[in-house]
Protein backbone atom coordinates (compact mmCIF):
# COMPACT_ATOMS: atom_id res chain seq x y z
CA UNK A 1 17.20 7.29 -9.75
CA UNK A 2 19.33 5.87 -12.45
CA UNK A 3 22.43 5.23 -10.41
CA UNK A 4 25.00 4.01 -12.76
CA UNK A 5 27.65 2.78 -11.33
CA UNK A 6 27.33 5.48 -8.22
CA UNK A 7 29.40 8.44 -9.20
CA UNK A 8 26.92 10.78 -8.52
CA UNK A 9 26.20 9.11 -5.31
CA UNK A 10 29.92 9.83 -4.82
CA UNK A 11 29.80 13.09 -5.76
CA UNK A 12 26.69 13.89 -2.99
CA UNK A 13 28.19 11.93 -0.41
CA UNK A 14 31.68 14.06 -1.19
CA UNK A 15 29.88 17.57 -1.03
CA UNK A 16 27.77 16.67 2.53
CA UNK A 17 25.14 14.20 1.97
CA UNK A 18 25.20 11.56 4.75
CA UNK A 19 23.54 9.09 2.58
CA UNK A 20 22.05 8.05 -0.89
CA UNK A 21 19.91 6.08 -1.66
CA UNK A 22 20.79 4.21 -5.34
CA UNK A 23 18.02 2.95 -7.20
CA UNK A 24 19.62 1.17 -10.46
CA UNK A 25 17.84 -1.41 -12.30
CA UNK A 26 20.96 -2.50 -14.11
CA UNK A 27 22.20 -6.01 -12.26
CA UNK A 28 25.62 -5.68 -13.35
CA UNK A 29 25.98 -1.57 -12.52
CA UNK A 30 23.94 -1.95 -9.21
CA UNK A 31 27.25 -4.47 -8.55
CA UNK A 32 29.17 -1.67 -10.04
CA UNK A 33 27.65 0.27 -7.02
CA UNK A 34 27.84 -2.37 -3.93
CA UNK A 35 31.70 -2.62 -5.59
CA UNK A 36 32.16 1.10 -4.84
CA UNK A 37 30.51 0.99 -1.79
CA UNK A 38 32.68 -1.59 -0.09
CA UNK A 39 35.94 -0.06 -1.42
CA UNK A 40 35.51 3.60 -0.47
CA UNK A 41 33.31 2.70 2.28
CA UNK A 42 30.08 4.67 0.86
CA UNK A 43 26.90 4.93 2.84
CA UNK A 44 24.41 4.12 0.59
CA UNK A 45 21.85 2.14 0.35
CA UNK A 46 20.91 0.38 -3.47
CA UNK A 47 17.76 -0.66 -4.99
CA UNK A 48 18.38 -3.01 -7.62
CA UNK A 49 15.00 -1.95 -9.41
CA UNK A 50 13.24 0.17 -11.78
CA UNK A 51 11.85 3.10 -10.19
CA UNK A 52 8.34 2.54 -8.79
CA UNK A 53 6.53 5.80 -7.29
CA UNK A 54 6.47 4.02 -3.77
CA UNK A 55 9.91 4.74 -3.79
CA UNK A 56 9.62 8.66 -3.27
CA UNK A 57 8.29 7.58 0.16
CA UNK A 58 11.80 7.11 1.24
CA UNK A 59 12.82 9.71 3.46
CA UNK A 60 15.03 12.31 1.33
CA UNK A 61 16.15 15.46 0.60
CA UNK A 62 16.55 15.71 -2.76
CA UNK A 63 16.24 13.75 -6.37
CA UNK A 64 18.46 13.47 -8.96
CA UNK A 65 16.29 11.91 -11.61
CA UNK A 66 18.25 9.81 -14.85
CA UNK A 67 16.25 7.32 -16.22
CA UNK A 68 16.14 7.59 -20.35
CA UNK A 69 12.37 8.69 -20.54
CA UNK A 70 11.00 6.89 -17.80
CA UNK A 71 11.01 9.95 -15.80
CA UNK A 72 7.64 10.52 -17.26
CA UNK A 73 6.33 8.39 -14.08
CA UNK A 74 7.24 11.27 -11.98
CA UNK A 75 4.76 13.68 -13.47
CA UNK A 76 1.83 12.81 -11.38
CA UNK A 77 3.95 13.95 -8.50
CA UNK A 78 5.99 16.44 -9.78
CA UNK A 79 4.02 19.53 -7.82
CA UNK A 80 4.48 18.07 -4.99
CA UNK A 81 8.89 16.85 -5.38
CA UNK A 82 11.11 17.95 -2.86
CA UNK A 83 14.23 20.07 -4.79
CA UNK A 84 14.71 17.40 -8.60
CA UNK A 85 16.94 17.54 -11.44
CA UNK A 86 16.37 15.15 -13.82
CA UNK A 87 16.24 14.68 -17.72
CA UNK A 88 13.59 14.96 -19.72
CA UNK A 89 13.79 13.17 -22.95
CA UNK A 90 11.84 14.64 -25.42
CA UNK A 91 9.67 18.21 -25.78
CA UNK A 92 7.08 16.47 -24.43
CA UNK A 93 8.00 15.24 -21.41
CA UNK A 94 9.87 18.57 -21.53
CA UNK A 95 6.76 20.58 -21.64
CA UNK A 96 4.78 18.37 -19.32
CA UNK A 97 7.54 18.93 -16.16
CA UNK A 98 7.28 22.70 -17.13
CA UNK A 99 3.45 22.87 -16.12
CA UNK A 100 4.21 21.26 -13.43
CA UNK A 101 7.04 23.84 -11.98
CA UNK A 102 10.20 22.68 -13.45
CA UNK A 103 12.34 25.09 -15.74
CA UNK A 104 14.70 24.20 -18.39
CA UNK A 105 18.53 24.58 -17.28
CA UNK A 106 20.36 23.10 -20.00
CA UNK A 107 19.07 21.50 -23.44
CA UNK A 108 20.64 19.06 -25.38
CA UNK A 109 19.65 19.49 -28.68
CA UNK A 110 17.58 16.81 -30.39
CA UNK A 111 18.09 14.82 -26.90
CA UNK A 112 17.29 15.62 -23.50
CA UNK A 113 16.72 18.63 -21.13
CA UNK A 114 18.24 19.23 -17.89
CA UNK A 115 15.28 20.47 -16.01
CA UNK A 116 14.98 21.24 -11.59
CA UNK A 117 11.95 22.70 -9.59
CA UNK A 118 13.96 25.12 -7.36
C-alpha cells in the first residue's frame, strides 16, 4: 500500500517474494510501476487506487503499509493483520496501532513512526 514507483516491490521480489501486489493511487507512479515491471520483468500485480479495506482480502503474506495518514483505515482491522509495517503519522494514529498490537520501531520526530505487529 503506497507503492511508489515499486522499489519496495523490488526489494520483496529480490529477497523471495514470488509476487506483490502494488496498490498506488498515483496515475503517473502506478505507470512508474507497470514501467518497471515490463523492463525487469517483475511479477506484480498494480492497483491503480486508494486503498479500500476490501483489498486486505487479497491473498498475502505480509503488508507494508505507506500511505501519509490514511493508514488510519487499517485500525478496525489491525488485531486481526497478518505480519504489517507501516507509518503512522501522528501520536495518534501512533497510539491507536499500539492498542491494537503494533510497537514502535523507529520514530521520526515531529513526523511519522515506523510501527509492525510481529
Amino acid at each position: 500500500m503506497g507503492a511508489c514507483c515499486g522499489e519496495t516491490a523490488h526489494f520483496f521480489l529480490q529477497k523471495g517474494a514470488k509476487k506483490v501486489v502494488c496498490i498506488e493511487p498515483d496515475s503517473n507512479r502506478a505507470r512508474l510501476i507497470d514501467e518497471n515491471k515490463r523492463k525487469l520483468k517483475l511479477n506484480v500485480d498494480i492497483i491503480n487506487d486508494f486503498f479500500n479495506p476490501k483489498q486486505l482480502l487479497i491473498e498475502h503474506d505480509f503488508i507494508k503499509c505507506d500511505i501519509e495518514g490514511q493508514e488510519i483505515t487499517l485500525i478496525p482491522y489491525a488485531k486481526e493483520l497478518k505480519p504489517c509495517i507501516l507509518e503512522a503519522h501522528g501520536p495518534s494514529i501512533e497510539r491507536q496501532f499500539k492498542d491494537n498490537n503494533f510497537h514502535t520501531v523507529f520514530r521520526q520526530k515531529n513526523s511519522f513512526a515506523l510501527m509492525t505487529n510481529y
